[in-house]
Protein backbone atom coordinates (compact mmCIF):
# COMPACT_ATOMS: atom_id res chain seq x y z
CA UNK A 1 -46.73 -34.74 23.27
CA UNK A 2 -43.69 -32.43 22.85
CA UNK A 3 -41.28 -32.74 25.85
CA UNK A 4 -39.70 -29.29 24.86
CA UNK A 5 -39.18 -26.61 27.82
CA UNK A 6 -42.23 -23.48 26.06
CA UNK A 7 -40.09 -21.09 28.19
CA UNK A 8 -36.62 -22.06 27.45
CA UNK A 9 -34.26 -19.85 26.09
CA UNK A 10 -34.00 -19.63 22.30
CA UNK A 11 -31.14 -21.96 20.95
CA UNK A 12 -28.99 -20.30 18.17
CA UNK A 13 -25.41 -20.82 16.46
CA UNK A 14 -22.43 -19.06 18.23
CA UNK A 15 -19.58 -17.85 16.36
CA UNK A 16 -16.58 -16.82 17.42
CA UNK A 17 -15.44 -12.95 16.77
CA UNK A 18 -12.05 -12.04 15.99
CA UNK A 19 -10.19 -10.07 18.62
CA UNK A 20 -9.81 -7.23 16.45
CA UNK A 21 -12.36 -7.16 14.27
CA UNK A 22 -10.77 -8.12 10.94
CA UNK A 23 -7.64 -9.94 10.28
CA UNK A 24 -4.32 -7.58 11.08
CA UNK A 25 -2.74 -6.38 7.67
CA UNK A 26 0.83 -7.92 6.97
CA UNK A 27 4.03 -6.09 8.26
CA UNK A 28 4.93 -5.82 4.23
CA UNK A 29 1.86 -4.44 3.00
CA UNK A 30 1.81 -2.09 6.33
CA UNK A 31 5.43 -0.50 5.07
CA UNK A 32 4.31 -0.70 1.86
CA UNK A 33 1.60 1.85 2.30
CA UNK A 34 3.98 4.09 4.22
CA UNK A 35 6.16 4.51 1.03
CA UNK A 36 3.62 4.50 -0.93
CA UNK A 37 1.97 7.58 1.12
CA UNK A 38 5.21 9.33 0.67
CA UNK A 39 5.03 9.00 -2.86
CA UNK A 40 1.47 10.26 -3.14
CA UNK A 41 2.90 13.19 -0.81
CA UNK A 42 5.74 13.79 -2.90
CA UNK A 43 3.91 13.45 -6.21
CA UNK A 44 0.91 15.51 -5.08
CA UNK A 45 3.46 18.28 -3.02
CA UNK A 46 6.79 18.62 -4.19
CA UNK A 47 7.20 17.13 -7.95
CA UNK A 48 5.20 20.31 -9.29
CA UNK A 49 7.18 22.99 -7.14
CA UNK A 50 10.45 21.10 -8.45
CA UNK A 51 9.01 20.59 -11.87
CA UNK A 52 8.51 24.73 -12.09
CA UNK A 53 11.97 25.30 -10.74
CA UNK A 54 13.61 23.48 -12.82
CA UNK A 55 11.81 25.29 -15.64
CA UNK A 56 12.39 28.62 -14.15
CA UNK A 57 15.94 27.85 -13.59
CA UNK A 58 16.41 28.71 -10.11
CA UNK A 59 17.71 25.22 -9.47
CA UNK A 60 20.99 25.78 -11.29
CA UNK A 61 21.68 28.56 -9.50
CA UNK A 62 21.17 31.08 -12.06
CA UNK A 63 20.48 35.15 -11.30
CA UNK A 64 16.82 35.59 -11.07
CA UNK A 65 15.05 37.44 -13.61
CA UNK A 66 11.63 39.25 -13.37
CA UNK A 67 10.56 36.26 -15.58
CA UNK A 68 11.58 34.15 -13.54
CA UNK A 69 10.23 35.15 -9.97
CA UNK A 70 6.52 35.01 -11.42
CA UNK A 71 7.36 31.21 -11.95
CA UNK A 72 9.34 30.68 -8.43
CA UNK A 73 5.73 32.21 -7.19
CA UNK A 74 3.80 29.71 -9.07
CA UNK A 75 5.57 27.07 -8.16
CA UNK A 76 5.36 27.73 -4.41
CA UNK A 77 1.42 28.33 -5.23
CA UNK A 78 1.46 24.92 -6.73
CA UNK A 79 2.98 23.55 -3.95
CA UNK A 80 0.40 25.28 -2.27
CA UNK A 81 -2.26 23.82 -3.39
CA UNK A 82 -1.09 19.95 -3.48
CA UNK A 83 -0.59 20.20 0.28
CA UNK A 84 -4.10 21.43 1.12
CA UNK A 85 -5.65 18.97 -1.83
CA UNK A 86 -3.36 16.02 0.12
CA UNK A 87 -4.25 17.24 3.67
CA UNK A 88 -8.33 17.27 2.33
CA UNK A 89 -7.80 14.32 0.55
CA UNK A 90 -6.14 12.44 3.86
CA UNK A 91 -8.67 14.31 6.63
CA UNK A 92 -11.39 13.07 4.37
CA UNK A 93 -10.38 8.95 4.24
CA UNK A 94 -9.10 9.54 8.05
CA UNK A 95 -12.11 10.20 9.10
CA UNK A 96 -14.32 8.32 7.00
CA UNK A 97 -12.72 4.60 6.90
CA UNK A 98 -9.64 4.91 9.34
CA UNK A 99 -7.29 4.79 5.84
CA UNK A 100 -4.46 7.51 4.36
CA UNK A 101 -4.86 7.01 0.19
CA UNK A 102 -2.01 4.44 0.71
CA UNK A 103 -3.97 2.33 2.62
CA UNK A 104 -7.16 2.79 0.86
CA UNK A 105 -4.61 1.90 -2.08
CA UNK A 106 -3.66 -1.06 -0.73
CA UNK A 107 -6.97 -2.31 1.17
CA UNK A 108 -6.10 -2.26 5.10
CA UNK A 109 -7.17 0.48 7.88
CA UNK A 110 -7.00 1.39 11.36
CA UNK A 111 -9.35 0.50 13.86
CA UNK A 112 -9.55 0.67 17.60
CA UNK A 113 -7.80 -2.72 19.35
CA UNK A 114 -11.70 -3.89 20.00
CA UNK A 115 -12.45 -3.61 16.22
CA UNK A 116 -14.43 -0.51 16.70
CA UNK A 117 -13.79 2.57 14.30
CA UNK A 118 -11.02 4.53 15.31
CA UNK A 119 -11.55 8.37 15.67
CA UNK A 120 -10.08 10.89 13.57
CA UNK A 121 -8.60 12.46 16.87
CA UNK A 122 -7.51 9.18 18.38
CA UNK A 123 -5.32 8.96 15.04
CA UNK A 124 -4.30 12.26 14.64
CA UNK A 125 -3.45 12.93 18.11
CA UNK A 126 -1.84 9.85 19.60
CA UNK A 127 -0.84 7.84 16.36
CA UNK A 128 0.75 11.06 14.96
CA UNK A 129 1.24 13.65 17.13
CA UNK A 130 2.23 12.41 20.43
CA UNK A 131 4.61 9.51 18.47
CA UNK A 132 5.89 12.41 16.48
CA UNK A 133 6.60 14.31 20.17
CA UNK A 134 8.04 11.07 21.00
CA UNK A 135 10.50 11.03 18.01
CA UNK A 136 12.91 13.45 19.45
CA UNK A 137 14.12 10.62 21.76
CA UNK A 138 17.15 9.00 19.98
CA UNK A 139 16.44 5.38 18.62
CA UNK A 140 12.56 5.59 18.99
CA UNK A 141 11.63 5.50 15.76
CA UNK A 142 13.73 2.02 15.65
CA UNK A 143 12.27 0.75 18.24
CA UNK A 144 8.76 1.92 17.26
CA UNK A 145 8.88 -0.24 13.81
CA UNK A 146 10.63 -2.72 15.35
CA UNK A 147 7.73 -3.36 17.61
CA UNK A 148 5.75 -4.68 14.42
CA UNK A 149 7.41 -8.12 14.91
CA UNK A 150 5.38 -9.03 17.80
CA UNK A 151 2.55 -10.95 18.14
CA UNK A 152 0.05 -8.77 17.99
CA UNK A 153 1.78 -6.54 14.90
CA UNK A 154 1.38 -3.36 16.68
CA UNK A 155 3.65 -1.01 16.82
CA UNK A 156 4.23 1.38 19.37
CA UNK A 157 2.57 4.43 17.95
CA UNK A 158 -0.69 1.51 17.87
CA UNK A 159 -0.16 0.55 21.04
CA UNK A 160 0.08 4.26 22.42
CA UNK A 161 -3.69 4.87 19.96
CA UNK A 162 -5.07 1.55 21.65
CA UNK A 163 -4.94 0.43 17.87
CA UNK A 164 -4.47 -2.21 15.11
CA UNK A 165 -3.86 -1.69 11.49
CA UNK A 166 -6.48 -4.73 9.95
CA UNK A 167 -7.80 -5.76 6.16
CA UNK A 168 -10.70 -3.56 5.47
């Protein structure tokens, strides 16, 4: 004869679940991804409007031609082009996984402090705009970095979004 409670609660293994969801990314490969989204900016904006420029001569100075106005025009259209590809391109992984093409690069992404996806508008709005708003006050942008050296790795513009850059 079994001694067993028939309508006792099921017994099963308990785990514990990481505060945030995923392990935070390190502070190095955090900046990392920041220069490395500059790059992809630069590379994907600027190098081909400099690159026609150059060719067209306009950045020595010289008297524009007819010539060379048709290429100034390209170049800006270039330019153009890269931005809107860059902002698709970064709208797009926003969105989708919480990463820029850095961090997609690099394997870490943003998630809300509870390990839940983080909104496209939570990160546009409060990690970039209102931190960018916030720039204008001298020494914030120090101070905002600097914050990365806590405990919790957040820095401010995180801890403004309510979120947590972790290893996807």
């Amino acid at each position: 004869m079994s001694t067993t409670n028939p309508y006792a609660p099921q017994k099963g293994a308990v785990r514990d679940v990481d505060e945030y969801g995923g392990e935070p990314a390190d502070r190095l490969v955090r900046l990392g991804a920041a220069i490395l989204d500059g790059i992809v900016l630069g590379c994907m904006v600027y190098i081909p409007g400099v690159v026609v420029l150059a060719g067209a001569g306009r950045l020595g100075g010289d008297t524009p031609t007819a010539g060379n106005e048709m290429l100034v025009a390209f170049g800006g259209f270039l330019m153009l082009v890269g931005g809107v590809a860059w902002i698709w391109l970064t709208i797009l992984l926003v969105a989708r996984n919480g990463q820029t093409i850095a961090k997609k690069l690099v394997g870490i992404k943003v998630v809300r402090s509870d390990g839940s996806p983080a909104s496209l508008g939570r990160i546009f709005w409060l990690r970039n705009v209102v931190n960018g708003l916030l720039g204008i006050i001298p020494l914030y942008g120090l101070i905002d970095i600097l914050f990365i050296f806590g405990e919790q790795r957040q820095c401010l513009h995180d801890k403004i979004a309510d979120t947590i850059v972790v290893k996807a």
